[in-house]
C-alpha atoms as a PDB file:
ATOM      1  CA  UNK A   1     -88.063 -99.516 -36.193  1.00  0.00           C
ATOM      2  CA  UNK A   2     -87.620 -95.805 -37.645  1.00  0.00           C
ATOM      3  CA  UNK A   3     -89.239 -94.636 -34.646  1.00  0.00           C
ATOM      4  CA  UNK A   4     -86.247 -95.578 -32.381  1.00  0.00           C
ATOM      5  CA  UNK A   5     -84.073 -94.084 -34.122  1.00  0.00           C
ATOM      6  CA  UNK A   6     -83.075 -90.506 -32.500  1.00  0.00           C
ATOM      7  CA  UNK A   7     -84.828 -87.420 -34.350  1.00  0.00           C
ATOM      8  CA  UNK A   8     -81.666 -86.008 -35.284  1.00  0.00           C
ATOM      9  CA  UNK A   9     -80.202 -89.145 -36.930  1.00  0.00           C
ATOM     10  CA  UNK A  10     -83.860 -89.091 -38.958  1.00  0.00           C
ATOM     11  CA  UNK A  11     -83.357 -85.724 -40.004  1.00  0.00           C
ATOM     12  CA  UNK A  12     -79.905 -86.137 -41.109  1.00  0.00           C
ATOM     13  CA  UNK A  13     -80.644 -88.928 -43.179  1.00  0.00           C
ATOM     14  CA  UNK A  14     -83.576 -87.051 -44.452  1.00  0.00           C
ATOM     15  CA  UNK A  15     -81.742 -83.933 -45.424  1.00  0.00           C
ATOM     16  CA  UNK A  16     -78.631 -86.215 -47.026  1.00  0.00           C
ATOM     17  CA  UNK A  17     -81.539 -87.819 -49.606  1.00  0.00           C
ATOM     18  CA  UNK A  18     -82.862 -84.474 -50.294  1.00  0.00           C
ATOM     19  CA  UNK A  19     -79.666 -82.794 -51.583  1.00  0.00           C
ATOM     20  CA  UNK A  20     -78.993 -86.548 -53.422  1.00  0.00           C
ATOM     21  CA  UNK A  21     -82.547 -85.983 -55.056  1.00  0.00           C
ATOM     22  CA  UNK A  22     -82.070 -82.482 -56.103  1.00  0.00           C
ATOM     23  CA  UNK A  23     -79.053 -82.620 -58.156  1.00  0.00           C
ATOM     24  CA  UNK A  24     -80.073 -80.597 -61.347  1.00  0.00           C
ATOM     25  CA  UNK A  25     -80.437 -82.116 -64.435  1.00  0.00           C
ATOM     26  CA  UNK A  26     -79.168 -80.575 -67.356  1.00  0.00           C
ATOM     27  CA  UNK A  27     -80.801 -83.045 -69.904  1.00  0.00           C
ATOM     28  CA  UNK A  28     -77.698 -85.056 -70.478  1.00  0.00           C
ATOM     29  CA  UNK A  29     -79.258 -88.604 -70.853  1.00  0.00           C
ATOM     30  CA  UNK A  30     -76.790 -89.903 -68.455  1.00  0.00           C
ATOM     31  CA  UNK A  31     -77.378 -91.906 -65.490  1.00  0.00           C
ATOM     32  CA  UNK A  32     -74.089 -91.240 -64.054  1.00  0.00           C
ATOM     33  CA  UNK A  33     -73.609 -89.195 -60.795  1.00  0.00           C
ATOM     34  CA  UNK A  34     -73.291 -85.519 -61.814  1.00  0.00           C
ATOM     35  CA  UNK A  35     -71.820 -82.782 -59.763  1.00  0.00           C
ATOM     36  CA  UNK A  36     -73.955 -79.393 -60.836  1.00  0.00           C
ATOM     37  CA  UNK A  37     -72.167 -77.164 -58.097  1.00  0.00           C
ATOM     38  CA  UNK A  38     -69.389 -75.692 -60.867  1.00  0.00           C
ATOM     39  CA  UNK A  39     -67.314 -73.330 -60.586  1.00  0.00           C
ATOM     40  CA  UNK A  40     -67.543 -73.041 -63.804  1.00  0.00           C
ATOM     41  CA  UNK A  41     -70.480 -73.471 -66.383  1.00  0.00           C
ATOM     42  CA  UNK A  42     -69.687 -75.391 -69.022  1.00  0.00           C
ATOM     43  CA  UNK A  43     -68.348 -74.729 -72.612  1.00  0.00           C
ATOM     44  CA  UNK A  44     -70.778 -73.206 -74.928  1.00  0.00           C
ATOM     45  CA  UNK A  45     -71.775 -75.161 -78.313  1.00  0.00           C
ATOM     46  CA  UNK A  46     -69.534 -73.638 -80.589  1.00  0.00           C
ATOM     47  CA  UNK A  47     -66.220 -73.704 -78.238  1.00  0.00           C
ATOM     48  CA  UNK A  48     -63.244 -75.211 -80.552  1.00  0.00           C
ATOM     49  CA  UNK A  49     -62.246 -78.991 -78.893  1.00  0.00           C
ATOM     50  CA  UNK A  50     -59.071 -78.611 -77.598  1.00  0.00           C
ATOM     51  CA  UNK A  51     -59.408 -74.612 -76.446  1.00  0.00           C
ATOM     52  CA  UNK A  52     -59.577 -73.155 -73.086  1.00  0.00           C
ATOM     53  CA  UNK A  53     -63.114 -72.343 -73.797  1.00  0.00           C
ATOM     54  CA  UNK A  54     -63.764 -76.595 -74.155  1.00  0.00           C
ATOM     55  CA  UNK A  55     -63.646 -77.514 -70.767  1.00  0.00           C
ATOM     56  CA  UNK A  56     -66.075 -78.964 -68.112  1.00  0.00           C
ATOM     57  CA  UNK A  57     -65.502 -76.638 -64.534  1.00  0.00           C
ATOM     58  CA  UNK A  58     -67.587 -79.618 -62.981  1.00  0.00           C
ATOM     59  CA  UNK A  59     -65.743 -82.250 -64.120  1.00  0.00           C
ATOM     60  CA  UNK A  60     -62.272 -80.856 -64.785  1.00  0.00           C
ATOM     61  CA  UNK A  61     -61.953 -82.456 -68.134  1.00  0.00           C
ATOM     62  CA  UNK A  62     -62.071 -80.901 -71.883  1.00  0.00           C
ATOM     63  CA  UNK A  63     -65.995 -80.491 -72.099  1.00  0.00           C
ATOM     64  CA  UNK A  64     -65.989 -81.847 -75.753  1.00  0.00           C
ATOM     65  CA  UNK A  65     -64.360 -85.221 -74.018  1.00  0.00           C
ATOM     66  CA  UNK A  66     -66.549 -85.276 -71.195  1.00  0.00           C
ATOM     67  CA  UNK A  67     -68.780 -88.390 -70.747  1.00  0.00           C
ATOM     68  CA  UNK A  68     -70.732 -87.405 -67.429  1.00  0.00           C
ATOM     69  CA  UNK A  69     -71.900 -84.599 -69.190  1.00  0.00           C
ATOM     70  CA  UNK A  70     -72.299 -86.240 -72.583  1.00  0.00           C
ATOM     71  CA  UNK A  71     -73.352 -89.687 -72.801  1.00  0.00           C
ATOM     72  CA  UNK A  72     -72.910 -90.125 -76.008  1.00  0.00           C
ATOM     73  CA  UNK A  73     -69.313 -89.807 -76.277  1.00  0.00           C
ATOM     74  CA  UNK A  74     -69.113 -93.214 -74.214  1.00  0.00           C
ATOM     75  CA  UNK A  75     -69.103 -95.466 -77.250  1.00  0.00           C
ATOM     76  CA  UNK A  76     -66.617 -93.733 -78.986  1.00  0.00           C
ATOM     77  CA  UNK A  77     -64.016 -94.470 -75.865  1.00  0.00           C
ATOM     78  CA  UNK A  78     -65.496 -98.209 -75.577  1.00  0.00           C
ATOM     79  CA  UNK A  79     -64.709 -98.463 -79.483  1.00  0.00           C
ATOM     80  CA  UNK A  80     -61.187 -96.921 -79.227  1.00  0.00           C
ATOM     81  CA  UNK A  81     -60.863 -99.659 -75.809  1.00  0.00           C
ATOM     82  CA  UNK A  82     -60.101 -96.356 -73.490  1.00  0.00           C
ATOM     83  CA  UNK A  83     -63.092 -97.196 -70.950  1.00  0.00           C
ATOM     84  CA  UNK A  84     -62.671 -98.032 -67.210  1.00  0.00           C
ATOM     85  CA  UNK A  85     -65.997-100.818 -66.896  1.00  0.00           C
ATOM     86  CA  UNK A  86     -64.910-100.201 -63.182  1.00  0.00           C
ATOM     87  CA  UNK A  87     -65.206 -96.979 -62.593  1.00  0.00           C
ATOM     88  CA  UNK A  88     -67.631 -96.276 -65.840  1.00  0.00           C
ATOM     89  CA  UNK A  89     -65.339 -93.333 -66.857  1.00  0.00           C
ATOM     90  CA  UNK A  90     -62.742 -92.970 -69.476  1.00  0.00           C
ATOM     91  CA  UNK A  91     -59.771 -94.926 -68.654  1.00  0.00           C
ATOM     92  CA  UNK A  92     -57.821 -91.739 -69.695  1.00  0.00           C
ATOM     93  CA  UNK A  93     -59.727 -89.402 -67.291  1.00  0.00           C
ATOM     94  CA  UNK A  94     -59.877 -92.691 -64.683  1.00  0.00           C
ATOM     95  CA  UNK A  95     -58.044 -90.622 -61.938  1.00  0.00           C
ATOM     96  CA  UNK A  96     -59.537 -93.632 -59.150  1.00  0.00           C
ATOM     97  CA  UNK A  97     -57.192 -95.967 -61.253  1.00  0.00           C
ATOM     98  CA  UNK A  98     -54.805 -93.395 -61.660  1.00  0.00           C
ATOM     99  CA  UNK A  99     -54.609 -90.810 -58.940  1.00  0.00           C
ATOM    100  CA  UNK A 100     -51.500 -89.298 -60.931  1.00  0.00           C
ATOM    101  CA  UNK A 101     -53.700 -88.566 -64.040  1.00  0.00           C
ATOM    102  CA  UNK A 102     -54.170 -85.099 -64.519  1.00  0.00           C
ATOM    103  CA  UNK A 103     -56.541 -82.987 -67.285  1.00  0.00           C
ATOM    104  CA  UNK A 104     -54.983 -80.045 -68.096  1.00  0.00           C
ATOM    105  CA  UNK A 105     -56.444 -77.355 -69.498  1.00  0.00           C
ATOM    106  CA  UNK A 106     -55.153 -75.291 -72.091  1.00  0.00           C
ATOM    107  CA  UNK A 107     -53.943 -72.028 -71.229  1.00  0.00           C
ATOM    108  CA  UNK A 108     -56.081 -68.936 -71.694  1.00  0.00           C
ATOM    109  CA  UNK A 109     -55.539 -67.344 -74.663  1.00  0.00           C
ATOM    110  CA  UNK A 110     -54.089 -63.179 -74.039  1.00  0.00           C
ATOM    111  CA  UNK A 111     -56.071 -60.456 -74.191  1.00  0.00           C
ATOM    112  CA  UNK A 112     -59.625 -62.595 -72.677  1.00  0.00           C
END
């Protein structure tokens, strides 16, 4: 059956699971999709939650918050019932429920 298909339809396909198979892990735990292609790295270890320094380029939420890039934050939402099942996100950063929904990040402080 594959060899009916035209060459360039097999080589599309074959390029699209390459780039879906080389997404770079970052040792997060998660299974979730994860979009490595910041921007922006993301916050350091010791940025304050909260600062301009805490945020996720990737994922445009406060990095300390993040759940794509932190798995273990997920329970903490499911306890405090702020988790879209749906969507598998925070139903605070759920922007598919709620395209108005907006992170904002804190402005950057003067003189950095």
């Amino acid at each position: 059956m594959l060899s009916m298909l035209p060459r360039s339809v097999l080589m599309v396909a074959a390029i699209l699971f390459a780039l879906g198979c080389s997404k770079d892990n970052h040792s997060h735990g998660d299974s979730h999709d994860h979009d490595h292609s910041h921007d922006e790295p993301h916050a350091s270890a010791t940025a304050e939650p909260g600062s301009y320094e805490d945020w996720c380029g990737g994922h445009g939420v406060p990095e300390s918050k993040c759940t794509r890039c932190n798995s273990a934050l997920v329970a903490s939402f499911k306890a405090n019932n702020d988790w879209c099942a749906e969507h598998e996100l925070p139903a605070s950063q759920c922007v598919k429920c709620d395209p108005n929904r907006k992170a904002i990040r804190p402005p950057k402080p003067a003189g950095k």
